[in-house]
N, C-alpha and C. Protein backbone atom coordinates (compact mmCIF):
# COMPACT_ATOMS: atom_id res chain seq x y z
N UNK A 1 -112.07 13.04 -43.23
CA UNK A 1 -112.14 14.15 -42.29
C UNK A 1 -112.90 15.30 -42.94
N UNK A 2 -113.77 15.65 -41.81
CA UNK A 2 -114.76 16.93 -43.08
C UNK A 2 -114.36 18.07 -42.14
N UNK A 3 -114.36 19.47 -42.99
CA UNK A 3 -113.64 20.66 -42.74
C UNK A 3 -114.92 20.73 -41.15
N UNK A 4 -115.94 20.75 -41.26
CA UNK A 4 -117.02 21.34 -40.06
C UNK A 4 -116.97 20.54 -38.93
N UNK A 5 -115.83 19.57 -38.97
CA UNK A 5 -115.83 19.24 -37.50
C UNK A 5 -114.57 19.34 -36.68
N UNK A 6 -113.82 20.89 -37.41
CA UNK A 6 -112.66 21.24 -36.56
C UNK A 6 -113.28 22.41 -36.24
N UNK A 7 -112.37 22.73 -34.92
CA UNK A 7 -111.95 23.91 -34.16
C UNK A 7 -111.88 24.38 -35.31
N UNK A 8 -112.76 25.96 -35.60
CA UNK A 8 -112.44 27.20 -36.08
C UNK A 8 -111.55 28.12 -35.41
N UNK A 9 -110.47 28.12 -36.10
CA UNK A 9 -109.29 29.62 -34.85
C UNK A 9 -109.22 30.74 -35.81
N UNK A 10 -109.28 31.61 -36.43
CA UNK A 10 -108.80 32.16 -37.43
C UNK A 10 -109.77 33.24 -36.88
N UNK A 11 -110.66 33.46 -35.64
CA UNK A 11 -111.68 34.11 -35.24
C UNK A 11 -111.00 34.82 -34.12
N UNK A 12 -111.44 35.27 -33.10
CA UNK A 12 -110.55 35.96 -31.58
C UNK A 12 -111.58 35.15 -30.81
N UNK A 13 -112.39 34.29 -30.83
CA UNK A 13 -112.46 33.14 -30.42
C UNK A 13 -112.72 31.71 -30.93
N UNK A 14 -113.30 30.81 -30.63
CA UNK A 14 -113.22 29.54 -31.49
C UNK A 14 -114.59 28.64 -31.43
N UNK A 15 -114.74 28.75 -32.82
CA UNK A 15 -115.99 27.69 -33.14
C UNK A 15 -116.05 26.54 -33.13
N UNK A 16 -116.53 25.73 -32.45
CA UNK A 16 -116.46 24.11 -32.24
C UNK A 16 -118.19 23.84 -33.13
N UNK A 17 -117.67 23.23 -34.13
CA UNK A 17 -118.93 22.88 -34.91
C UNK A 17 -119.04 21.55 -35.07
N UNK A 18 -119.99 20.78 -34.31
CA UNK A 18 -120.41 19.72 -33.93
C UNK A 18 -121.13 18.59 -35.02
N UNK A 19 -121.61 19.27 -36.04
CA UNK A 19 -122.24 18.50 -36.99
C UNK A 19 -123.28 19.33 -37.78
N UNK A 20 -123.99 18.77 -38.70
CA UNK A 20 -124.94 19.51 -39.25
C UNK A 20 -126.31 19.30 -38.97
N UNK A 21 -126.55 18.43 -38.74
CA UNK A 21 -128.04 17.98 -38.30
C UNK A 21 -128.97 18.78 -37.45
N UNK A 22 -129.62 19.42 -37.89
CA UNK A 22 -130.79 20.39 -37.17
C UNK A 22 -132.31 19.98 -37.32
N UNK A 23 -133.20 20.93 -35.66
CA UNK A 23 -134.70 20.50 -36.10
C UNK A 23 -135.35 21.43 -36.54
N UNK A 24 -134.76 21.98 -37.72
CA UNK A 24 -135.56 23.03 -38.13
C UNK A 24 -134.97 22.85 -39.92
N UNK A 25 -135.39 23.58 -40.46
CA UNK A 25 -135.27 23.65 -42.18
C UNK A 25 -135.52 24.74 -42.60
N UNK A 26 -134.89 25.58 -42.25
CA UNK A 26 -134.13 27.37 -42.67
C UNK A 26 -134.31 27.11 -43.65
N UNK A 27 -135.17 28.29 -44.84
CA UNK A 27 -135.09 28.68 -46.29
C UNK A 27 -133.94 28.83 -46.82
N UNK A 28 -132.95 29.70 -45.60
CA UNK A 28 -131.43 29.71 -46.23
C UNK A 28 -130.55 29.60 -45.89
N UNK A 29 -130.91 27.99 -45.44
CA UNK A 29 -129.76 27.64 -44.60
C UNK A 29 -128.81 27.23 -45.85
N UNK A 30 -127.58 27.24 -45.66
CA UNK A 30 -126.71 26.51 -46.93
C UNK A 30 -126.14 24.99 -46.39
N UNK A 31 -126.66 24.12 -45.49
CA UNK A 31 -126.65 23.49 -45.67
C UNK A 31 -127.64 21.95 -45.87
N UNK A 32 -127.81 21.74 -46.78
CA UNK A 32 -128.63 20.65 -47.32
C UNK A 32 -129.42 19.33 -46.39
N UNK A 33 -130.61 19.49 -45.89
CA UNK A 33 -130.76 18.04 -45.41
C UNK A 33 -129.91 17.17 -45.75
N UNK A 34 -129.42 16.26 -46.72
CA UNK A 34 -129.01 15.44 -46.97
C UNK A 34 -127.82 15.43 -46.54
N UNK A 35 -127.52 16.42 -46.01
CA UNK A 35 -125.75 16.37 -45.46
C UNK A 35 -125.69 15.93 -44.01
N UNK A 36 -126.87 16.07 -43.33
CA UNK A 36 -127.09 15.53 -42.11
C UNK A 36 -126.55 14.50 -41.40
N UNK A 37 -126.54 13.48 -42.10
CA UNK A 37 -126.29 11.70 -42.12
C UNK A 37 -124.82 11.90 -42.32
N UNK A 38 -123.90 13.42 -42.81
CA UNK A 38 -122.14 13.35 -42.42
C UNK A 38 -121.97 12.92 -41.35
N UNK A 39 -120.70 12.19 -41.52
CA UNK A 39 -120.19 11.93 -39.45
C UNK A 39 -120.52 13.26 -38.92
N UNK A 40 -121.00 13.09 -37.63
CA UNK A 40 -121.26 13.90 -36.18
C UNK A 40 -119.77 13.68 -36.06
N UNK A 41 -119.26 14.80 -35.11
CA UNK A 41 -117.81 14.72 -34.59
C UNK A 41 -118.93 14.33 -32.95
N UNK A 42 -117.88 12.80 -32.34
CA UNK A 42 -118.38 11.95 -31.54
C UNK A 42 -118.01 12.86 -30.19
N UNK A 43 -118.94 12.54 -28.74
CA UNK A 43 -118.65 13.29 -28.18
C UNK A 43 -116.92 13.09 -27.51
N UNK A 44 -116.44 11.72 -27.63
CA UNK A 44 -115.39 12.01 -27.50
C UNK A 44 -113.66 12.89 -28.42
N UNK A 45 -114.48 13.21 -29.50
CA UNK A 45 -113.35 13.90 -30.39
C UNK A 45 -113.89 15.44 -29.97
N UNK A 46 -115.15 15.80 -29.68
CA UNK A 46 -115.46 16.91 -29.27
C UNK A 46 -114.62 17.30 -27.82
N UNK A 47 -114.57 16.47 -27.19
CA UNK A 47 -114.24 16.49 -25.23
C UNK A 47 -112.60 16.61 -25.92
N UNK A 48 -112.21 16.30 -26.60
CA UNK A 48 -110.60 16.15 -27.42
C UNK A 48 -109.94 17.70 -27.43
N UNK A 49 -111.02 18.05 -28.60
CA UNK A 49 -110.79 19.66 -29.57
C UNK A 49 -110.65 20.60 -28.39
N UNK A 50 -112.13 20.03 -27.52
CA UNK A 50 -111.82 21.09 -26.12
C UNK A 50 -111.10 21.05 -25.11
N UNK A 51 -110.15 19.82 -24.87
CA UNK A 51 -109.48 19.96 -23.92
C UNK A 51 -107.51 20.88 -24.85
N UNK A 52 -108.00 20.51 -25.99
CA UNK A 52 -106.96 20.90 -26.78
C UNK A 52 -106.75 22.58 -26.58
N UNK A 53 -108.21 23.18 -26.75
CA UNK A 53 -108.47 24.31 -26.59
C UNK A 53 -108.03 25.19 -25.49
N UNK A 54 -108.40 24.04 -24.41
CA UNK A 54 -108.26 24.36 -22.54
C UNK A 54 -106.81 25.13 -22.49
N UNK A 55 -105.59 23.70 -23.29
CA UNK A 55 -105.00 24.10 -22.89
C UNK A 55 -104.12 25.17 -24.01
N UNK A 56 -104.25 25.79 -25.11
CA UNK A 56 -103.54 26.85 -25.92
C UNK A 56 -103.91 28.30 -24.81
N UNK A 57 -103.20 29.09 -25.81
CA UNK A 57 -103.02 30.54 -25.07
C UNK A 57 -103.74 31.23 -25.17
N UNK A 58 -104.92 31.02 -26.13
CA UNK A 58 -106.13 31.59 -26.62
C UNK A 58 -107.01 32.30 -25.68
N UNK A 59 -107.77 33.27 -26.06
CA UNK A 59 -108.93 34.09 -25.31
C UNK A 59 -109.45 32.27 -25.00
N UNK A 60 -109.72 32.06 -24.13
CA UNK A 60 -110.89 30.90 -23.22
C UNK A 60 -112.33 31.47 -23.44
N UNK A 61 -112.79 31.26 -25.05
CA UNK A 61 -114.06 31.55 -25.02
C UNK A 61 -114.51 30.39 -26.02
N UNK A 62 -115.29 29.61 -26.03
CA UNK A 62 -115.83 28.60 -26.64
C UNK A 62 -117.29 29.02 -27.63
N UNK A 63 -117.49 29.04 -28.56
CA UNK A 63 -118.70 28.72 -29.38
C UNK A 63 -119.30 27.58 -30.12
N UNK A 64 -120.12 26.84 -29.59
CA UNK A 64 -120.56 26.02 -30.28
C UNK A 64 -121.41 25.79 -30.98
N UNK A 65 -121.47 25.06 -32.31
CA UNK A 65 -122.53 25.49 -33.57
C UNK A 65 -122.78 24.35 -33.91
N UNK A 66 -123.40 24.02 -34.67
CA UNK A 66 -124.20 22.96 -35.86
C UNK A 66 -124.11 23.54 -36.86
N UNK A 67 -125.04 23.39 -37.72
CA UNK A 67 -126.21 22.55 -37.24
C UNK A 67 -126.83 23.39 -36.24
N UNK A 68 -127.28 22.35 -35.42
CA UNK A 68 -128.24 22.79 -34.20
C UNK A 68 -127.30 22.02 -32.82
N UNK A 69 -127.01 22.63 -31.98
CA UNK A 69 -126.31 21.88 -30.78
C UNK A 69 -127.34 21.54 -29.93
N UNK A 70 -128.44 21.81 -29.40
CA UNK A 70 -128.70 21.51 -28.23
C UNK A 70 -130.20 20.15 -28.77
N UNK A 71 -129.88 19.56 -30.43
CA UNK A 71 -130.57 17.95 -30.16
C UNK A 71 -129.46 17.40 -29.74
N UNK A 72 -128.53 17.61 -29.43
CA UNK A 72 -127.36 16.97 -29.21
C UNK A 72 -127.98 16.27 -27.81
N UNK A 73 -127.47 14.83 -27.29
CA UNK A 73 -127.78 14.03 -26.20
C UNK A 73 -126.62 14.75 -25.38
N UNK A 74 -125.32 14.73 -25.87
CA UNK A 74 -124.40 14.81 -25.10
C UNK A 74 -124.07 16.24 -25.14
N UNK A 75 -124.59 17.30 -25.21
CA UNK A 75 -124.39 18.78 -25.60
C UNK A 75 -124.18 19.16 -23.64
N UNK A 76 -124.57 18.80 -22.61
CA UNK A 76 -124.85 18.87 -20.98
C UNK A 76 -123.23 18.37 -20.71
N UNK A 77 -122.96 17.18 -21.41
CA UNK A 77 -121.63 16.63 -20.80
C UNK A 77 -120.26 17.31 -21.65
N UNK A 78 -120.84 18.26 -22.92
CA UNK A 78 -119.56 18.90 -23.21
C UNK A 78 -119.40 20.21 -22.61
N UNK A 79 -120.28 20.99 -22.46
CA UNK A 79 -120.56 22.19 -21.87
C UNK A 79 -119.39 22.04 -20.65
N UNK A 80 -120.01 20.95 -19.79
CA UNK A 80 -119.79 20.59 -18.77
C UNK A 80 -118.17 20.35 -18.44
N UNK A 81 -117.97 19.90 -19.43
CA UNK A 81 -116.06 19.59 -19.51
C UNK A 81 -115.35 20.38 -20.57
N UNK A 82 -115.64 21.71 -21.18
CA UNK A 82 -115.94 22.71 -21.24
C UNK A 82 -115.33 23.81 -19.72
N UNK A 83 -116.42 23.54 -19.09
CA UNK A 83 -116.45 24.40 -17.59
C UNK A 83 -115.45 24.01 -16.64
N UNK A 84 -115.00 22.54 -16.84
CA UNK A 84 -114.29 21.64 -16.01
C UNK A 84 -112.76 22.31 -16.59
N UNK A 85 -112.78 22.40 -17.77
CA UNK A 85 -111.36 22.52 -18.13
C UNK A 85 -110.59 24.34 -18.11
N UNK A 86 -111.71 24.76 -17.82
CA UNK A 86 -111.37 26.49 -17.56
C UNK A 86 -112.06 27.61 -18.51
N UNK A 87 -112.30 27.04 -19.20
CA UNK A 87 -113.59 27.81 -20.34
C UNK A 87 -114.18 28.63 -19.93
N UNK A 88 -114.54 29.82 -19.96
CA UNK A 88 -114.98 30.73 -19.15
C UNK A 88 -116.42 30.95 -19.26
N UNK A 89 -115.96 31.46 -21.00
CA UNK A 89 -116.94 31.90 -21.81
C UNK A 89 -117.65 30.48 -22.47
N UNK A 90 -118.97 30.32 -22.46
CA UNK A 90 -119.40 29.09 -23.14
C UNK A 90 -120.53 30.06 -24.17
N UNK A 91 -120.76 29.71 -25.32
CA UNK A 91 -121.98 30.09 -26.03
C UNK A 91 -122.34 29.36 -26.97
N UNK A 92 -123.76 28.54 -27.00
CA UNK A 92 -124.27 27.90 -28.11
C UNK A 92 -125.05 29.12 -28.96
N UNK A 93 -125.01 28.48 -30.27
CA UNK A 93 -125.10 29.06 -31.57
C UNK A 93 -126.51 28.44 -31.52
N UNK A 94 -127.87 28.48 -31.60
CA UNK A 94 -129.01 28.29 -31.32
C UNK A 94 -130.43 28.73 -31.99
N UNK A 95 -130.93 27.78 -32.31
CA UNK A 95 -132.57 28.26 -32.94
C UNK A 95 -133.27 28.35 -31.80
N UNK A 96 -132.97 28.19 -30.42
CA UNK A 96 -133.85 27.99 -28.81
C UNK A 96 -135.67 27.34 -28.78
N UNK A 97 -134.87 26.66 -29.80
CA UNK A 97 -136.73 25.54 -29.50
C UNK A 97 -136.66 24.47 -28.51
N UNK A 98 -135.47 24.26 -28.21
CA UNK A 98 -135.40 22.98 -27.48
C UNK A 98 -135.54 23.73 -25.76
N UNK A 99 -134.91 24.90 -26.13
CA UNK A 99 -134.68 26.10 -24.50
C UNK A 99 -136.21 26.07 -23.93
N UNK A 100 -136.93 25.87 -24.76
CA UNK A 100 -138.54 26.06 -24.82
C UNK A 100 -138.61 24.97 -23.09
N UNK A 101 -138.22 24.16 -22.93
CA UNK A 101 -138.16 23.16 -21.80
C UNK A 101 -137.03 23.84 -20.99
N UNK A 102 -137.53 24.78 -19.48
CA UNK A 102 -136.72 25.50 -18.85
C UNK A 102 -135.91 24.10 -17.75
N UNK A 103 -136.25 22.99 -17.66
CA UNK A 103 -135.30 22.26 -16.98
C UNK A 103 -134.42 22.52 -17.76
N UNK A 104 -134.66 22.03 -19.45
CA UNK A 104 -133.07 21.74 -19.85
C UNK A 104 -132.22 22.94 -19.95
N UNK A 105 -132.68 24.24 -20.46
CA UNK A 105 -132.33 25.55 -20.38
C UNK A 105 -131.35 25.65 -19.03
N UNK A 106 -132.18 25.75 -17.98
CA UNK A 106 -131.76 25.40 -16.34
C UNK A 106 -130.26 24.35 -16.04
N UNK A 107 -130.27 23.15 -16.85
CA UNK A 107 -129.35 22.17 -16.68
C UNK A 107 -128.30 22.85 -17.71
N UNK A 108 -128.22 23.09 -18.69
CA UNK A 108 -127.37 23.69 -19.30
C UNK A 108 -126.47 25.03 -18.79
N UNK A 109 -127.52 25.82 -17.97
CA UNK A 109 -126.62 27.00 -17.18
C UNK A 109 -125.90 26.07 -16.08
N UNK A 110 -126.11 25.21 -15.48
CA UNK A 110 -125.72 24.72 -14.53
C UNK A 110 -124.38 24.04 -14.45
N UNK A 111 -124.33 23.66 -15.88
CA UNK A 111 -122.76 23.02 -16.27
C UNK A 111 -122.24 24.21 -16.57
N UNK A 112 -122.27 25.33 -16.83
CA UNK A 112 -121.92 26.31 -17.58
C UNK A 112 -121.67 27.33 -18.54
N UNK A 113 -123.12 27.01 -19.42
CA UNK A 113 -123.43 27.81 -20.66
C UNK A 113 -123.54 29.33 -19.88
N UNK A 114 -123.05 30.20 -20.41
CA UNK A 114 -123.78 31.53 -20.39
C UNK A 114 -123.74 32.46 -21.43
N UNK A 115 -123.83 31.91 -22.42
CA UNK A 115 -124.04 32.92 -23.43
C UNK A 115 -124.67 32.13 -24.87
N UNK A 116 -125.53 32.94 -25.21
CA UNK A 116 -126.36 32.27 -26.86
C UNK A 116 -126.37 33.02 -27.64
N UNK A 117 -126.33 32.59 -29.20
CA UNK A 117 -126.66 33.45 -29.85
C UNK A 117 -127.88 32.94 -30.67
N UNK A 118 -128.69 33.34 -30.76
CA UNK A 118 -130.33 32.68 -31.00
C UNK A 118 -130.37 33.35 -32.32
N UNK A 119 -131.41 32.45 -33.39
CA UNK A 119 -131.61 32.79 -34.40
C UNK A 119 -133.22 33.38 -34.44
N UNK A 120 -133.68 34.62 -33.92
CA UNK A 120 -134.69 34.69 -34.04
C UNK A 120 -134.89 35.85 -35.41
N UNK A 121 -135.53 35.31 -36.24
CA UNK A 121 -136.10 35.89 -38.01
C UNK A 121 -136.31 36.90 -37.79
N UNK A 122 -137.76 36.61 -37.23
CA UNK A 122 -139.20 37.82 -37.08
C UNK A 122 -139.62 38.20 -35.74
N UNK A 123 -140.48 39.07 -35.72
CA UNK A 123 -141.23 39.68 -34.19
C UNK A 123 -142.80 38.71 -34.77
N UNK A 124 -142.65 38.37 -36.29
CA UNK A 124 -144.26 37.85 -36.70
C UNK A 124 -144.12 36.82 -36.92
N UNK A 125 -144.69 35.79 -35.81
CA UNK A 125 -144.83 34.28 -35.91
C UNK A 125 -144.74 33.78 -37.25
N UNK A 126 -146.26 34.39 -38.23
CA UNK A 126 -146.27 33.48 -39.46
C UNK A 126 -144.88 33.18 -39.98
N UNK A 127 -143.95 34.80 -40.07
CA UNK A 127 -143.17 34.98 -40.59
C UNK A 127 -141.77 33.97 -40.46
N UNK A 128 -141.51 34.17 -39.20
CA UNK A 128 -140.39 33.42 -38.38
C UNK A 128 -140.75 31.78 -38.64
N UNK A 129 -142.10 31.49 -38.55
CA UNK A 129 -142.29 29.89 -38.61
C UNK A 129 -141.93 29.34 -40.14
N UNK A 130 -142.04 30.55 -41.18
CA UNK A 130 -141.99 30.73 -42.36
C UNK A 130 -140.54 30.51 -42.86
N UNK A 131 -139.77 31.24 -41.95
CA UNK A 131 -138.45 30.81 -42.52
C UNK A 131 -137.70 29.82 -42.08
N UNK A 132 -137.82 29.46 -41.04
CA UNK A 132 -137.84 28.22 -40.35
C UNK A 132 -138.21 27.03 -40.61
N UNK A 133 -139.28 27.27 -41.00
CA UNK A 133 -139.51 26.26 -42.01
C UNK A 133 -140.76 25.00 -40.95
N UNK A 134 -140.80 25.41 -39.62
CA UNK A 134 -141.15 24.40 -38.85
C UNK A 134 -142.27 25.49 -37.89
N UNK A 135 -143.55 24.77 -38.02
CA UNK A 135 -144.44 25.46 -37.48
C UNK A 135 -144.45 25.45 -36.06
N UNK A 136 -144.86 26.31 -35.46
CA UNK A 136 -144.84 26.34 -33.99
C UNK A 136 -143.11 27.28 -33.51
N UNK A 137 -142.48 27.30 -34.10
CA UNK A 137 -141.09 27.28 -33.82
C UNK A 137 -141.00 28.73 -32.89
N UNK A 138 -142.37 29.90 -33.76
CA UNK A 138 -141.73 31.11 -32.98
C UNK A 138 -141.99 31.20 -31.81
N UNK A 139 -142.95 31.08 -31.33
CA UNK A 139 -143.46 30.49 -29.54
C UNK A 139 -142.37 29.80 -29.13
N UNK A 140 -142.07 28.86 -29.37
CA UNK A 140 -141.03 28.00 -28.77
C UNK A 140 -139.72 28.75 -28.50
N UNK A 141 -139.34 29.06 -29.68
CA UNK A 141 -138.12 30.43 -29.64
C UNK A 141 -137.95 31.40 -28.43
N UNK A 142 -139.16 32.34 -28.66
CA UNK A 142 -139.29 33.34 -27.60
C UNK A 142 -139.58 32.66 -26.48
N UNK A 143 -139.93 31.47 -26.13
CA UNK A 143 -139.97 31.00 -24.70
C UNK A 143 -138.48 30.85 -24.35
N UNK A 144 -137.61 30.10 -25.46
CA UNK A 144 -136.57 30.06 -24.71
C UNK A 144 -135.59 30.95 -24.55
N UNK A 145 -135.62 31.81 -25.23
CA UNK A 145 -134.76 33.75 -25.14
C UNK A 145 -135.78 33.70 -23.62
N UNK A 146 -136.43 33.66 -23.29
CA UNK A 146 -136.91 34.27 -22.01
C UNK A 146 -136.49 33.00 -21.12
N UNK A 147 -136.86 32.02 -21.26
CA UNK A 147 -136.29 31.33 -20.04
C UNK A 147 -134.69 31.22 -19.87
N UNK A 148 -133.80 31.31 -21.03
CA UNK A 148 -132.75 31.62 -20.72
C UNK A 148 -132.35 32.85 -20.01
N UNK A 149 -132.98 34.05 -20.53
CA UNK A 149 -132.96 35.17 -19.43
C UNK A 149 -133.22 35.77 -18.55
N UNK A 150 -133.78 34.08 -18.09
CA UNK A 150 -134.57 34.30 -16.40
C UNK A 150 -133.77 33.46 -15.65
N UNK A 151 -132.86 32.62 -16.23
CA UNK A 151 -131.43 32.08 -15.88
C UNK A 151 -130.08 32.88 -15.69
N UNK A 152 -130.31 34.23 -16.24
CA UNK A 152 -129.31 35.01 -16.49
C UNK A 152 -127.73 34.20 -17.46
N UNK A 153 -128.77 34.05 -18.76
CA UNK A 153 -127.92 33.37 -19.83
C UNK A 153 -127.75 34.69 -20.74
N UNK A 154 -126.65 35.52 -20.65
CA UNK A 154 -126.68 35.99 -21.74
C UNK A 154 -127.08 35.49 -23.19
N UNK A 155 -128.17 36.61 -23.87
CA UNK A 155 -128.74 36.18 -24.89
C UNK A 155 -128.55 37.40 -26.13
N UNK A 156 -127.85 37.02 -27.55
CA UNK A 156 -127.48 37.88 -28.48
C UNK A 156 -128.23 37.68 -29.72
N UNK A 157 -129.44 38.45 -30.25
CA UNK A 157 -129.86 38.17 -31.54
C UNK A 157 -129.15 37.67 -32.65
N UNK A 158 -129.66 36.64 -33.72
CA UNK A 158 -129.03 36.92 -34.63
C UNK A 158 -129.91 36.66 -35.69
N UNK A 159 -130.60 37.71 -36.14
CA UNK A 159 -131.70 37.11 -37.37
C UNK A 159 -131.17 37.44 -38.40
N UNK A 160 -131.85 36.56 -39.60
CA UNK A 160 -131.49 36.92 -41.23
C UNK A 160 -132.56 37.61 -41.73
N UNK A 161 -131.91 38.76 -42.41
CA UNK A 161 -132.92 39.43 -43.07
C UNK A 161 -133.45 39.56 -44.58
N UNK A 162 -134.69 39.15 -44.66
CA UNK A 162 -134.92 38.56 -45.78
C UNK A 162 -135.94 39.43 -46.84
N UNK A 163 -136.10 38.82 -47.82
CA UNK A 163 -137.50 39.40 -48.58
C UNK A 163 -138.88 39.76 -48.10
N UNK A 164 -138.67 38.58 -46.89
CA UNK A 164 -140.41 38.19 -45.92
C UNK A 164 -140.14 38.98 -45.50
N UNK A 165 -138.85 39.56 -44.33
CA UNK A 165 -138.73 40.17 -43.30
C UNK A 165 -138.34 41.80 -42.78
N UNK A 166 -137.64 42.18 -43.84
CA UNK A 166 -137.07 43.11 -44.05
C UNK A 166 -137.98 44.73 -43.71
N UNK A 167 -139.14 44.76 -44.21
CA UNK A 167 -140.27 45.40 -44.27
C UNK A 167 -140.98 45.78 -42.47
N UNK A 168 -140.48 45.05 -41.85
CA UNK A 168 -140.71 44.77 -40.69
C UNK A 168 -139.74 44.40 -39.28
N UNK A 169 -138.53 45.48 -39.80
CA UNK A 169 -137.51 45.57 -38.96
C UNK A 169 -137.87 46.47 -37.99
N UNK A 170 -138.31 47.58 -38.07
CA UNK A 170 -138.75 48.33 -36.91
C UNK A 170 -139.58 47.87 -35.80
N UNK A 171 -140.79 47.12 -36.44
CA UNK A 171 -141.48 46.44 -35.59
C UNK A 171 -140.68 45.21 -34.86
N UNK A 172 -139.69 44.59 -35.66
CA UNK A 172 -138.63 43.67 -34.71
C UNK A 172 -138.33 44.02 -33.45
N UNK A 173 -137.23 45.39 -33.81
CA UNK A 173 -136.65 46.25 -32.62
C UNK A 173 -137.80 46.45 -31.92
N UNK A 174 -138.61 47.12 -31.70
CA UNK A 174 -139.84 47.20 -30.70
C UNK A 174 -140.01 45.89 -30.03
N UNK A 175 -140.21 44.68 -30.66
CA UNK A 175 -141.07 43.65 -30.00
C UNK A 175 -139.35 42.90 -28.95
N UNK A 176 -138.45 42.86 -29.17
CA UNK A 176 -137.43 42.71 -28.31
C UNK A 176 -137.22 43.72 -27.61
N UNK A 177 -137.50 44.82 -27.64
CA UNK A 177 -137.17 45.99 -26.46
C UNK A 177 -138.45 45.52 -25.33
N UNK A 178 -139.71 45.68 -26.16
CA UNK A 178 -140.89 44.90 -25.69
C UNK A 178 -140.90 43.50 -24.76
N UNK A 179 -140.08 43.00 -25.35
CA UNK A 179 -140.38 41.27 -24.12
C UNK A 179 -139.01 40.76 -23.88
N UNK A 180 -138.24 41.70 -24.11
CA UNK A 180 -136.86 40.95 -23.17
C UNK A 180 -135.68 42.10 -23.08
């Protein structure tokens, strides 16, 4: 049993962390490619944790993390039973490259996501693709902060601030006041 595939409670709401496997390769991420290939918690021990969740006394707010949740195949059918079981609040924990495709963005509000918290670095492509590690990523990103918020998905920054980046926080704040 590995500690990252329980319910986090110890929060005023609860982290459901799905696995580690992501499509991206963060400079600082702390966790290791090679940890990838850990058991995934299956979608049926996931549909488990959350119906477990459904029913405690807890704030009904769900977060879900990786890793990365949305390569997930079955990330639509947990959301979804998630929404089914009274969950109010849904929010994936998110790099939004995959959001970049507004069907799936679209299908995901539809089961019941409304809330993200996106990892966007930089306002400067090089930069953001830089820490990311995966070229193309910042386009893709800011497409999906916008197509989620043309879904009316609540959307919450969360960048790391770094050596690259730091220098260029003001211009951050501008370019999000700027396009979303």
């Amino acid at each position: 049993e590995n500690t990252y595939d329980k319910i986090e409670s110890n929060l005023p709401y609860t982290i459901l962390r799905l696995g580690l496997a992501c499509n991206a390769n963060c400079l600082f991420c702390n966790v290791p490619p090679e940890s990838y290939s850990l058991k995934e918690m299956s979608t049926q021990e996931a549909k488990k944790e959350i119906a477990r969740l459904a029913s405690s006394d807890k704030q009904l707010r769900l977060d879900i993390s990786g890793g990365e949740p949305t390569i997930r195949r079955d990330l639509i059918d947990l959301i979804n039973h998630a929404s089914k079981n009274n969950i109010k609040t849904i929010q994936v924990q998110t790099n939004a490259i995959l959001l970049s495709d507004k069907a799936y963005a679209r299908k995901l509000k539809s089961v019941g996501l409304n809330k993200l918290f996106v990892s966007l670095h930089s306002s400067m492509p090089k930069i953001h693709d830089s820490l990311v590690g995966l070229k193309g990523a910042f386009k893709r990103c800011v497409e999906g902060i916008k197509n989620s918020l043309e879904l009316n998905i609540e959307v919450a920054l969360n960048p790391v601030i770094t050596t690259k980046s730091y220098k260029h926080l003001l211009q951050y704040i501008k370019f999000v006041k700027n396009n979303f």
